[in-house]
PDB file of N, CA and C in Angstrom:
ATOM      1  N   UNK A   1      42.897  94.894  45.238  1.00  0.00           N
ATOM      2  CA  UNK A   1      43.612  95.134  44.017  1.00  0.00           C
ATOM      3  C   UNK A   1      42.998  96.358  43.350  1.00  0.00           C
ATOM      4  N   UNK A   2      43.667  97.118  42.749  1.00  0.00           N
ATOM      5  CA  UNK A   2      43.443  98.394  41.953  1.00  0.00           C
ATOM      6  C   UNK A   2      43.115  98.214  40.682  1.00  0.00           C
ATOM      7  N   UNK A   3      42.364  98.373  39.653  1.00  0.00           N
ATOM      8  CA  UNK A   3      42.140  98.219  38.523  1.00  0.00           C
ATOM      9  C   UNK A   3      43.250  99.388  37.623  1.00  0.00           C
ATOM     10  N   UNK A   4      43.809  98.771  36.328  1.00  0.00           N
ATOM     11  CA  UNK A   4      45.123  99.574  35.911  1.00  0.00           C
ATOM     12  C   UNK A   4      43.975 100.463  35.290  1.00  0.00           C
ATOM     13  N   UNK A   5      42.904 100.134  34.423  1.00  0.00           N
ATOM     14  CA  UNK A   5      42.488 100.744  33.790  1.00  0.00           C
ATOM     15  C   UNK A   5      41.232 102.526  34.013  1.00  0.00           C
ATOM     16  N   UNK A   6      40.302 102.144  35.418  1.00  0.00           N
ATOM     17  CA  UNK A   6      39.802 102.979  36.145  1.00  0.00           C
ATOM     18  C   UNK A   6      40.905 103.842  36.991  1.00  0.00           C
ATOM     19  N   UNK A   7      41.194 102.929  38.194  1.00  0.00           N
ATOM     20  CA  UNK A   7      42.093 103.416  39.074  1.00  0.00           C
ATOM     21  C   UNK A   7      41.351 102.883  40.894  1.00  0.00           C
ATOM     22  N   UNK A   8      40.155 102.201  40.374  1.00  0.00           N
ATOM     23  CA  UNK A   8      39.282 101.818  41.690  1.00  0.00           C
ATOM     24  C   UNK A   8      39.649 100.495  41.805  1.00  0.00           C
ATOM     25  N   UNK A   9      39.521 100.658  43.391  1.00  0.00           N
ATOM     26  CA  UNK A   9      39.832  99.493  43.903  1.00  0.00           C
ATOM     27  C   UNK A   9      38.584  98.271  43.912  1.00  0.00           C
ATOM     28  N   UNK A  10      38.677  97.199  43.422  1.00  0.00           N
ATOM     29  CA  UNK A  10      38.069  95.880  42.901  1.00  0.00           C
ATOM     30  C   UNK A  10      38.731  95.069  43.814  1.00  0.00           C
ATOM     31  N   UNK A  11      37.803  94.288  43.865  1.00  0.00           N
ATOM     32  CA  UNK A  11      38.062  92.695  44.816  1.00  0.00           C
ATOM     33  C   UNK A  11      39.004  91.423  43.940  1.00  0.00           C
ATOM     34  N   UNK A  12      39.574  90.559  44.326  1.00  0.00           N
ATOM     35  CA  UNK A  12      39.977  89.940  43.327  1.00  0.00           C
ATOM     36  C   UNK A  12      39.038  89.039  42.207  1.00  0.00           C
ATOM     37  N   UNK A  13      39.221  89.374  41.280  1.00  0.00           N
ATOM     38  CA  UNK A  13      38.023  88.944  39.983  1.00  0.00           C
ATOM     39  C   UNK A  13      39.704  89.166  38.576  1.00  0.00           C
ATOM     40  N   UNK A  14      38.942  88.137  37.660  1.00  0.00           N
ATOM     41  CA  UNK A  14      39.129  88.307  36.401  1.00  0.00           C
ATOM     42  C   UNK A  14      38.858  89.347  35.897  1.00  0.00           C
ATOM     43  N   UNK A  15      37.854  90.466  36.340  1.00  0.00           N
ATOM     44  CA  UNK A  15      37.329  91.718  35.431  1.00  0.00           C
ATOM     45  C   UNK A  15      36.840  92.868  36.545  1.00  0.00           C
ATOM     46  N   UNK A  16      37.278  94.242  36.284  1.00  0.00           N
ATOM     47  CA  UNK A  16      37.248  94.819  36.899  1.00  0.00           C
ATOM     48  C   UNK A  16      35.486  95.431  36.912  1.00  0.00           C
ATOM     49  N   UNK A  17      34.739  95.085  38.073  1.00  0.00           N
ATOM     50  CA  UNK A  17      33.130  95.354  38.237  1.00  0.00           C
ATOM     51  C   UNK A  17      32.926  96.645  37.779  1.00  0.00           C
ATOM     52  N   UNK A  18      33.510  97.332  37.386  1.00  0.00           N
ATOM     53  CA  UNK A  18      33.510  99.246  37.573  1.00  0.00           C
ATOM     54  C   UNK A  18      33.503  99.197  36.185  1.00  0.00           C
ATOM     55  N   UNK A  19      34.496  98.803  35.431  1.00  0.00           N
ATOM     56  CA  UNK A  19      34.897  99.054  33.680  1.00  0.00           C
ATOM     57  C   UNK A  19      34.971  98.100  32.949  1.00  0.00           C
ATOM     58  N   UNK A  20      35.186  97.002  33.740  1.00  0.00           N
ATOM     59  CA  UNK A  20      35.219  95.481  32.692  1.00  0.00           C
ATOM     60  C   UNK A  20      36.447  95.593  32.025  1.00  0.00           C
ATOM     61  N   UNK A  21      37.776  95.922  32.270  1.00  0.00           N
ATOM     62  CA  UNK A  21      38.894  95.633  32.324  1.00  0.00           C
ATOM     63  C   UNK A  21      39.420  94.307  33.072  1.00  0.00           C
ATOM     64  N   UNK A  22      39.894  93.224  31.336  1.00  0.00           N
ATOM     65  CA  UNK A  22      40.211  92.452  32.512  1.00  0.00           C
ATOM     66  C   UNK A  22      41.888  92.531  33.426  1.00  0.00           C
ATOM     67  N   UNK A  23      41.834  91.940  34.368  1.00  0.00           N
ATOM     68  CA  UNK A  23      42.778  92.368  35.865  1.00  0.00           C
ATOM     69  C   UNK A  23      43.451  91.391  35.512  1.00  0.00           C
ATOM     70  N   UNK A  24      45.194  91.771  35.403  1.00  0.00           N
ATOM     71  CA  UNK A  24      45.971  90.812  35.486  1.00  0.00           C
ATOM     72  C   UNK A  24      46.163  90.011  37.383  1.00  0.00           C
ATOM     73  N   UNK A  25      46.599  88.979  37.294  1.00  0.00           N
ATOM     74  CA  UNK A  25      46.495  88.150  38.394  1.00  0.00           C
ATOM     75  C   UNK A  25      48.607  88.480  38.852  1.00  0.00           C
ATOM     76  N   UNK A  26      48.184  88.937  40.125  1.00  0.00           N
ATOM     77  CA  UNK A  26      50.350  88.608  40.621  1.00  0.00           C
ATOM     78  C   UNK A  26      49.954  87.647  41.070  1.00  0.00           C
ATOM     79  N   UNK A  27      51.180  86.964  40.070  1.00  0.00           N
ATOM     80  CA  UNK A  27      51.537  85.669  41.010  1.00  0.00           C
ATOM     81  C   UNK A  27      53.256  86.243  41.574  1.00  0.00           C
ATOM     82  N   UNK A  28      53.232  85.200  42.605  1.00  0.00           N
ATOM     83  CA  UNK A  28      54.730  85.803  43.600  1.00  0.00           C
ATOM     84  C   UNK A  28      55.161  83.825  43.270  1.00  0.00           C
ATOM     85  N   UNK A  29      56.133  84.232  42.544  1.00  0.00           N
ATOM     86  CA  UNK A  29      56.985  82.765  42.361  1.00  0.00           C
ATOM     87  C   UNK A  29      58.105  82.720  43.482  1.00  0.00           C
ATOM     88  N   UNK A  30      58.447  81.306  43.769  1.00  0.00           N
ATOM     89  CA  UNK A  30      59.531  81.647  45.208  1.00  0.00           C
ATOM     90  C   UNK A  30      60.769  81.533  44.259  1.00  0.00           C
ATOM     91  N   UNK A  31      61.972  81.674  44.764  1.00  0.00           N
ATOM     92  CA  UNK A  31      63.040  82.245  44.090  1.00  0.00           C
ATOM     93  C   UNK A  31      64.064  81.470  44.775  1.00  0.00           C
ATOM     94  N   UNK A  32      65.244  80.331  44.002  1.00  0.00           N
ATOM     95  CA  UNK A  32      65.355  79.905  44.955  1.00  0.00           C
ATOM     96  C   UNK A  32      67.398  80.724  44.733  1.00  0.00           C
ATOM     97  N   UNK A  33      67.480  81.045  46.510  1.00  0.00           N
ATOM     98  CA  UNK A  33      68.694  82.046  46.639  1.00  0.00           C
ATOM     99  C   UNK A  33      69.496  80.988  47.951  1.00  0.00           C
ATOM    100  N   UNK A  34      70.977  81.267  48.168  1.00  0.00           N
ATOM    101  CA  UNK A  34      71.592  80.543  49.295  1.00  0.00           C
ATOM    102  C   UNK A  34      71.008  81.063  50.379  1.00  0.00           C
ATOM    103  N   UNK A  35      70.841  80.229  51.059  1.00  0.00           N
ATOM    104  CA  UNK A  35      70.716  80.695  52.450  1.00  0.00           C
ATOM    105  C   UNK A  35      71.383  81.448  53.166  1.00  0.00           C
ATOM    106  N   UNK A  36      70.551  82.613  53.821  1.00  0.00           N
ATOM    107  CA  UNK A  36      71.219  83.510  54.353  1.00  0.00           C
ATOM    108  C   UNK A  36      71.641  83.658  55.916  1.00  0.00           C
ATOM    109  N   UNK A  37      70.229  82.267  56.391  1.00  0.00           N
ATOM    110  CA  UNK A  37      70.158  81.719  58.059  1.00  0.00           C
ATOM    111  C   UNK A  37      70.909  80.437  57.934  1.00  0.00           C
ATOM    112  N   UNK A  38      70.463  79.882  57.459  1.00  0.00           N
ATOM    113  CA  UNK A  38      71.128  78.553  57.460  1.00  0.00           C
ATOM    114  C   UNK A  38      72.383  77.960  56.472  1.00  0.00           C
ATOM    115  N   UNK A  39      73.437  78.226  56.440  1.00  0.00           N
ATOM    116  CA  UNK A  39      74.694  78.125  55.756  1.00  0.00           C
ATOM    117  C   UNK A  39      76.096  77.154  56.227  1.00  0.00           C
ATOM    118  N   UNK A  40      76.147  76.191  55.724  1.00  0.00           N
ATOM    119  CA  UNK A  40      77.341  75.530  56.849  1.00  0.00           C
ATOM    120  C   UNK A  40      78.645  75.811  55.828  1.00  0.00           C
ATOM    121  N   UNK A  41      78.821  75.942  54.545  1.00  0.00           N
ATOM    122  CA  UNK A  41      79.625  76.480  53.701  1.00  0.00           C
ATOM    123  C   UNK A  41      79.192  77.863  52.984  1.00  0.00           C
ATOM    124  N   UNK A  42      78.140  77.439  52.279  1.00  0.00           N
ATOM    125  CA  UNK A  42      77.847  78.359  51.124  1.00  0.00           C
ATOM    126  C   UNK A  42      76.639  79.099  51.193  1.00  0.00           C
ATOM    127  N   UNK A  43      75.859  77.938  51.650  1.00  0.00           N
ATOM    128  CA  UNK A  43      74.233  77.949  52.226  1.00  0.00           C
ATOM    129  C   UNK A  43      73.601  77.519  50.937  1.00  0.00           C
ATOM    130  N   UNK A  44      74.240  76.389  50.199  1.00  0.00           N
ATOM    131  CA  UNK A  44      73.655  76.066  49.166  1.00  0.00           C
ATOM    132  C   UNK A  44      72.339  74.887  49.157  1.00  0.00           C
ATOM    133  N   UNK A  45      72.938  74.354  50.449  1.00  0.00           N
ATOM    134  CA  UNK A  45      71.827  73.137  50.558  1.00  0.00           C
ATOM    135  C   UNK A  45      70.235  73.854  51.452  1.00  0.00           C
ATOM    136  N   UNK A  46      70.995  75.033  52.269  1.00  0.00           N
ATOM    137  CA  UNK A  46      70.045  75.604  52.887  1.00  0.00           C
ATOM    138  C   UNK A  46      69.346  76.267  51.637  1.00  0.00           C
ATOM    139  N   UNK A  47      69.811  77.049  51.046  1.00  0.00           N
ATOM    140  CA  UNK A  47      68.759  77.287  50.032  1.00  0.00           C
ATOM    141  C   UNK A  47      67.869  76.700  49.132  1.00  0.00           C
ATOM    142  N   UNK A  48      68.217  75.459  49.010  1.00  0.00           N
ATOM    143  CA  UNK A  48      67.386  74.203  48.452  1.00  0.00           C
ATOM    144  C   UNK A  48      66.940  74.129  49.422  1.00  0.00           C
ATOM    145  N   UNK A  49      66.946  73.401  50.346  1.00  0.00           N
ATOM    146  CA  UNK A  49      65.791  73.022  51.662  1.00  0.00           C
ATOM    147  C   UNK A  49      64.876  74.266  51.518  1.00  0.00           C
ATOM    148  N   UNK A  50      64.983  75.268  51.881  1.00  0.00           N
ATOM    149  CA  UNK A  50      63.842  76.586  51.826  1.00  0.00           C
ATOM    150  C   UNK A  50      63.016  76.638  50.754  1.00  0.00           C
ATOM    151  N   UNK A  51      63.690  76.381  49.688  1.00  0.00           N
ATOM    152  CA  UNK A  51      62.936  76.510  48.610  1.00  0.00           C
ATOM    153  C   UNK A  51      61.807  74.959  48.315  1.00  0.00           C
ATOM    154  N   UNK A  52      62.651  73.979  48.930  1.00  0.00           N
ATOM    155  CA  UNK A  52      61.742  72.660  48.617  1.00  0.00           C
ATOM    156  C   UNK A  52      60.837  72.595  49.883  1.00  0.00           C
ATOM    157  N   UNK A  53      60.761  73.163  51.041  1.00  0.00           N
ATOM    158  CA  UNK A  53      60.178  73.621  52.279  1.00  0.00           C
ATOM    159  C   UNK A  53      60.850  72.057  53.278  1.00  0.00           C
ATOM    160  N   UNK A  54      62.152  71.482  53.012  1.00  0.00           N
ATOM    161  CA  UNK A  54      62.493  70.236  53.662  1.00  0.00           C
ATOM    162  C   UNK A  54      63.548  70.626  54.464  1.00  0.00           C
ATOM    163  N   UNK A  55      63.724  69.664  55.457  1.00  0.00           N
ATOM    164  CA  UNK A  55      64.724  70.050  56.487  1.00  0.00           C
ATOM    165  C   UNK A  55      66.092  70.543  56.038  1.00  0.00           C
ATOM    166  N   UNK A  56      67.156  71.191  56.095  1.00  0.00           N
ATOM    167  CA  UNK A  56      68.491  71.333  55.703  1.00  0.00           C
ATOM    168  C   UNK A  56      68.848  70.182  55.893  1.00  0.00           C
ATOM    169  N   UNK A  57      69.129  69.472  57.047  1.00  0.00           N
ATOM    170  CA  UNK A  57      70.326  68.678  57.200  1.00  0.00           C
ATOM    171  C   UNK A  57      69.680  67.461  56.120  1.00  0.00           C
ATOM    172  N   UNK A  58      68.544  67.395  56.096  1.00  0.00           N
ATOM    173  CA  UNK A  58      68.230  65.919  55.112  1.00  0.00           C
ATOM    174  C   UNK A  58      68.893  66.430  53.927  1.00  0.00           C
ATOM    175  N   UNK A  59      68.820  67.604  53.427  1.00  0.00           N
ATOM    176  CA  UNK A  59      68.906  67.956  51.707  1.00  0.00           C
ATOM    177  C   UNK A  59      70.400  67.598  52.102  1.00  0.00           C
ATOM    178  N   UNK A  60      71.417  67.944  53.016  1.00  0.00           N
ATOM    179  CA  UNK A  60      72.295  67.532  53.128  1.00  0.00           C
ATOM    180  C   UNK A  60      73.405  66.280  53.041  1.00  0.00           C
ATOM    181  N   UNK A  61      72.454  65.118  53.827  1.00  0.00           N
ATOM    182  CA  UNK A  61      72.592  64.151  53.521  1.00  0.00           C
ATOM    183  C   UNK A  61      72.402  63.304  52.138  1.00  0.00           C
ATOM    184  N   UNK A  62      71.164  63.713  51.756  1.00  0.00           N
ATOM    185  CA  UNK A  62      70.983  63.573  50.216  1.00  0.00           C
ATOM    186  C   UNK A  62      72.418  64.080  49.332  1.00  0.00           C
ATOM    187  N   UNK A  63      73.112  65.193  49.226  1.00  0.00           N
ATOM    188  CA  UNK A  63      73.892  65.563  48.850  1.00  0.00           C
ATOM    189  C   UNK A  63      75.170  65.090  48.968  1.00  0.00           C
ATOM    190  N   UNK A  64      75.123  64.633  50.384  1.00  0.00           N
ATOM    191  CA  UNK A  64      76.823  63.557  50.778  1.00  0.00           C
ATOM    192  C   UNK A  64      76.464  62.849  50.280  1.00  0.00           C
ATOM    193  N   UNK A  65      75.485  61.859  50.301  1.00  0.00           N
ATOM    194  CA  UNK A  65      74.959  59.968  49.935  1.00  0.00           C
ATOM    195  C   UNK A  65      75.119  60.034  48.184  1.00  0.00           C
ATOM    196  N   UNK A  66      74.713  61.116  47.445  1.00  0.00           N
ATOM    197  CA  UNK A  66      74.669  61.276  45.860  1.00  0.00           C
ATOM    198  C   UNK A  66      76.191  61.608  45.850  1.00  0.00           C
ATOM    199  N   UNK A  67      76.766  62.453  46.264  1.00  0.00           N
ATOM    200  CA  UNK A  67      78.176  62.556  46.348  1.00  0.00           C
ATOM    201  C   UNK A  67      79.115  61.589  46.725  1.00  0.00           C
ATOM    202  N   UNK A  68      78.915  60.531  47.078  1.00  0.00           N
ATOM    203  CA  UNK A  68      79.617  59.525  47.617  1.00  0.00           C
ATOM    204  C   UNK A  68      79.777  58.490  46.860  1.00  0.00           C
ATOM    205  N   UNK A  69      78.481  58.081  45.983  1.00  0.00           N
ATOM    206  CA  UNK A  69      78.572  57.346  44.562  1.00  0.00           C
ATOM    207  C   UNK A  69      80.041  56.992  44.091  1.00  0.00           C
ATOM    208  N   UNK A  70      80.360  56.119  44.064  1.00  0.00           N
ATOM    209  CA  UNK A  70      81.465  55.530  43.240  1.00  0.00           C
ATOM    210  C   UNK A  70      82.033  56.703  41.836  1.00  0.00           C
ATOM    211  N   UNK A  71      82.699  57.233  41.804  1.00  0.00           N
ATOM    212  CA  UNK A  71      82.744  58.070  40.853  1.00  0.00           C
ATOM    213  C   UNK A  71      82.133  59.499  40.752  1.00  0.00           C
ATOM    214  N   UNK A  72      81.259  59.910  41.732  1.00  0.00           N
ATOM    215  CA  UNK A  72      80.587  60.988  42.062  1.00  0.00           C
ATOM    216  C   UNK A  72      80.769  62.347  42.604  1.00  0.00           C
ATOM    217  N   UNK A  73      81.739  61.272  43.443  1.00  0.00           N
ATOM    218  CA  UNK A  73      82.394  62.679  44.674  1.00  0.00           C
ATOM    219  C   UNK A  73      82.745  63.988  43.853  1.00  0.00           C
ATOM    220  N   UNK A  74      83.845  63.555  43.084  1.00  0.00           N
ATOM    221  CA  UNK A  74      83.885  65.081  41.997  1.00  0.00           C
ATOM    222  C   UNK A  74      83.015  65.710  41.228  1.00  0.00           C
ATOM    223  N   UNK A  75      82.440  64.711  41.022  1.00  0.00           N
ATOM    224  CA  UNK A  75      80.331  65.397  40.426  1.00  0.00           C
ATOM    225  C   UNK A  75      80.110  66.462  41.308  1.00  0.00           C
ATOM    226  N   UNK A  76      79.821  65.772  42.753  1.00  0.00           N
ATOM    227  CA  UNK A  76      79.249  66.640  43.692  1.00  0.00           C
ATOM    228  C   UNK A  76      80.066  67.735  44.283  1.00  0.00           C
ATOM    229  N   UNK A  77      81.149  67.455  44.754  1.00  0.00           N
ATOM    230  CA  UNK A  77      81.702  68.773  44.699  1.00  0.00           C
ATOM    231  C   UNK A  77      81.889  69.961  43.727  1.00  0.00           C
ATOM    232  N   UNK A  78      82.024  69.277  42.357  1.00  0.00           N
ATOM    233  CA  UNK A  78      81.724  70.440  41.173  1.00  0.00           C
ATOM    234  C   UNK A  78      80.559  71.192  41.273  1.00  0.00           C
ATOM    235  N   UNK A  79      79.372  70.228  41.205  1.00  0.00           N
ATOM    236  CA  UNK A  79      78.092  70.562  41.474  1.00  0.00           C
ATOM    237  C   UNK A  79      77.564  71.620  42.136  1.00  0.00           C
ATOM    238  N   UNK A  80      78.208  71.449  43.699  1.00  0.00           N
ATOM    239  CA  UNK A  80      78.348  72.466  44.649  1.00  0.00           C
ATOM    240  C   UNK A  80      79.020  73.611  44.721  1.00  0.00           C
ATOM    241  N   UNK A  81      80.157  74.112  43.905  1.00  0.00           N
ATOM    242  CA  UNK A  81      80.901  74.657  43.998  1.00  0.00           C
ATOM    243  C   UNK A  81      79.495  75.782  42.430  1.00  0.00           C
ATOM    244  N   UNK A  82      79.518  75.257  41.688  1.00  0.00           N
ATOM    245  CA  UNK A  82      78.741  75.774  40.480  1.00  0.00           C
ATOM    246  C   UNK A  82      77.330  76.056  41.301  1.00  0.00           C
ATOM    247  N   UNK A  83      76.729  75.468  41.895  1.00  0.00           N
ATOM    248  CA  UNK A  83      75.705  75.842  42.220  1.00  0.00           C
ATOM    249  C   UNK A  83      75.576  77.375  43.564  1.00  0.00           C
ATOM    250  N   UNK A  84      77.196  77.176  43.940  1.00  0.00           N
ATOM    251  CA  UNK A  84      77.321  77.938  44.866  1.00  0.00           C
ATOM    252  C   UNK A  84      77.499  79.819  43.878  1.00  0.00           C
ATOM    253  N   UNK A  85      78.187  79.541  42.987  1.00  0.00           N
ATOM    254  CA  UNK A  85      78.555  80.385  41.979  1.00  0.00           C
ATOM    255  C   UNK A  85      77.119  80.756  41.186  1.00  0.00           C
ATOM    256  N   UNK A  86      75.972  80.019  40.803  1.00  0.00           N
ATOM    257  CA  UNK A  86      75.173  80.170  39.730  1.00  0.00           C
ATOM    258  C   UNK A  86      74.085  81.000  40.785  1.00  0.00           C
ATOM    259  N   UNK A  87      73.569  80.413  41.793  1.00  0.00           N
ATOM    260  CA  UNK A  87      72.578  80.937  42.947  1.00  0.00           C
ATOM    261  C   UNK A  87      72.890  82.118  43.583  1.00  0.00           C
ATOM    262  N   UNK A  88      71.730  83.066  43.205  1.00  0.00           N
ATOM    263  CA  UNK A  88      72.124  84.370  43.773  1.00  0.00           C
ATOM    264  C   UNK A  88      72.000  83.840  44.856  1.00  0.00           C
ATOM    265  N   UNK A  89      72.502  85.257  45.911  1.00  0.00           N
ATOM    266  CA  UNK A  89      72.292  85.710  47.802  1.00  0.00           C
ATOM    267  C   UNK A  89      71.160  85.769  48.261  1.00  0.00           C
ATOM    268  N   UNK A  90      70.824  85.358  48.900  1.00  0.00           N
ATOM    269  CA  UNK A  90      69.547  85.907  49.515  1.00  0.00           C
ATOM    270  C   UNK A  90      69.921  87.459  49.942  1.00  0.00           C
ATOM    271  N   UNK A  91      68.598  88.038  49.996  1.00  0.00           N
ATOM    272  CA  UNK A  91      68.571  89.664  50.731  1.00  0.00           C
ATOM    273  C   UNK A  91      67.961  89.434  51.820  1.00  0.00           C
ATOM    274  N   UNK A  92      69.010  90.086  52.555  1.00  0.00           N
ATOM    275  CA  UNK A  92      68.928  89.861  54.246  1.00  0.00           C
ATOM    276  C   UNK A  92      67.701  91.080  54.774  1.00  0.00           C
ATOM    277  N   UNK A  93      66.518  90.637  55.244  1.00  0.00           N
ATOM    278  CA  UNK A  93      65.620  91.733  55.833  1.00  0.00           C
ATOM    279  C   UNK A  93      65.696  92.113  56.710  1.00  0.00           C
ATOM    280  N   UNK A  94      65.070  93.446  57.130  1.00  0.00           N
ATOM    281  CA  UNK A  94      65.964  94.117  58.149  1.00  0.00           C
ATOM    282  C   UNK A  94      67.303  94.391  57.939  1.00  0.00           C
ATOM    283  N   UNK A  95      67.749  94.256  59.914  1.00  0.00           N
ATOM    284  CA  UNK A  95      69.069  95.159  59.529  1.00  0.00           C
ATOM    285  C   UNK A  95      70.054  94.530  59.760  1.00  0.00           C
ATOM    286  N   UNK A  96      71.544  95.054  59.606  1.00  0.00           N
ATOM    287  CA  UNK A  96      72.872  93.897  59.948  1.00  0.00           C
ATOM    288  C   UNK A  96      72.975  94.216  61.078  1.00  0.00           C
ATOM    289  N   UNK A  97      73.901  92.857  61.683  1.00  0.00           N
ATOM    290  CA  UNK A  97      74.454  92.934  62.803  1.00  0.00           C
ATOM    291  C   UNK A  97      74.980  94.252  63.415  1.00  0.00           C
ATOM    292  N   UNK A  98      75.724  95.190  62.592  1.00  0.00           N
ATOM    293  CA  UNK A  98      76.583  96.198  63.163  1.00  0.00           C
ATOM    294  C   UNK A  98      75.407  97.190  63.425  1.00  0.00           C
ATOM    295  N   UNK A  99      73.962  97.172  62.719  1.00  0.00           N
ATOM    296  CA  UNK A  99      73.093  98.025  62.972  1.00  0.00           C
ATOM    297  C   UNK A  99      72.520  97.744  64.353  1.00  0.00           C
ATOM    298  N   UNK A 100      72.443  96.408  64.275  1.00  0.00           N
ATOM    299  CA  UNK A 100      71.658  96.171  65.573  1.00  0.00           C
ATOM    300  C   UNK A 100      72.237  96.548  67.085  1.00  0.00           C
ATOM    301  N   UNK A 101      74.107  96.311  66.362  1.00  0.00           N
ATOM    302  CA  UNK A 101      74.605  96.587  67.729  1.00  0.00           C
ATOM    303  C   UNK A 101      74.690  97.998  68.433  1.00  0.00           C
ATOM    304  N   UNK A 102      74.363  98.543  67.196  1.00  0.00           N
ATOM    305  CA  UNK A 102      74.420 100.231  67.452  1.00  0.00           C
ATOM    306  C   UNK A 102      72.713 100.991  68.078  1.00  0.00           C
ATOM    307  N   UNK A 103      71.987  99.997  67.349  1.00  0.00           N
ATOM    308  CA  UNK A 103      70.503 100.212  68.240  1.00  0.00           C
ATOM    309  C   UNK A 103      70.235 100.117  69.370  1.00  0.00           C
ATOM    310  N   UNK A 104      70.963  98.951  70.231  1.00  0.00           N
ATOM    311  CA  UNK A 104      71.293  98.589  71.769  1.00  0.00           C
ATOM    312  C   UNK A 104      71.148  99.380  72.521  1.00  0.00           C
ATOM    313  N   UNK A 105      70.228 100.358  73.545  1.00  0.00           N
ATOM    314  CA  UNK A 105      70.862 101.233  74.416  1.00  0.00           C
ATOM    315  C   UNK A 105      71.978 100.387  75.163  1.00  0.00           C
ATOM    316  N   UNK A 106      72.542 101.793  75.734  1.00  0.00           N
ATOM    317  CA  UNK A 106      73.944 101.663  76.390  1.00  0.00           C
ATOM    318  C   UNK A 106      73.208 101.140  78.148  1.00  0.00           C
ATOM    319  N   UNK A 107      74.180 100.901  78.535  1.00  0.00           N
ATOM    320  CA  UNK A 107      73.664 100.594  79.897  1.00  0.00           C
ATOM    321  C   UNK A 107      74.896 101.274  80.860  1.00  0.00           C
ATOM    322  N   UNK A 108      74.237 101.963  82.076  1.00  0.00           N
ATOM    323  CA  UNK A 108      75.408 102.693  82.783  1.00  0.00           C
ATOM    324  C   UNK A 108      75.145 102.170  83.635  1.00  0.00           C
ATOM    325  N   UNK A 109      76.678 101.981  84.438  1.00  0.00           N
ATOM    326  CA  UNK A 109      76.979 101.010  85.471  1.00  0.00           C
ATOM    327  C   UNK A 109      76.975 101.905  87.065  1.00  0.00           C
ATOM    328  N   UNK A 110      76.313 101.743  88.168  1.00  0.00           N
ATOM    329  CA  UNK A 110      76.319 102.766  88.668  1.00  0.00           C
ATOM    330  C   UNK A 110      75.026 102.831  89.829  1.00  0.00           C
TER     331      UNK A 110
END
């Protein structure tokens, strides 16, 4: 880590050893976005599973079984439909498909 206040690089500490600036700490919060691998509609449950680190298809089932409730079903489909709308995209890393297909060498037949 870089100290904002010197400009030298410090180990991670509360205070920078060089100037005694104290060092703010990054924290990296996870973010939770639809799934961009795993999607069977929306990728809404996949993006919950990623974010809760649990299988998809369980968060899934959880989601039919709460949806199925006597009176629910329209809960859960609202639910889903809003949650599909409220949850950003994930950003796809790397490159798209059409890039990749264009990276391919060609192969000559021959």
């Amino acid at each position: 880590m870089f100290c904002s206040n010197c400009g030298r690089e410090a180990e991670c500490s509360n205070y920078c050893p060089f100037c005694g600036t104290p060092q703010r700490q990054r924290v990296s919060y996870k973010k939770l976005t639809l799934s961009a691998t795993d999607s069977k509609i929306a990728g809404v449950c996949g993006g919950i599973a990623e974010y809760l680190d649990f299988d998809p298809t369980i968060v899934r089932l959880i989601w039919v079984a709460l949806s199925v409730v006597p009176g629910g079903f329209v809960g859960g489909i609202l639910a889903y439909f809003l949650a599909w709308v409220i949850i950003p995209k994930a950003s796809v890393a790397g490159s798209t498909a059409a890039d990749a297909v264009q990276a391919q060498p060609s192969v000559k037949a021959g």
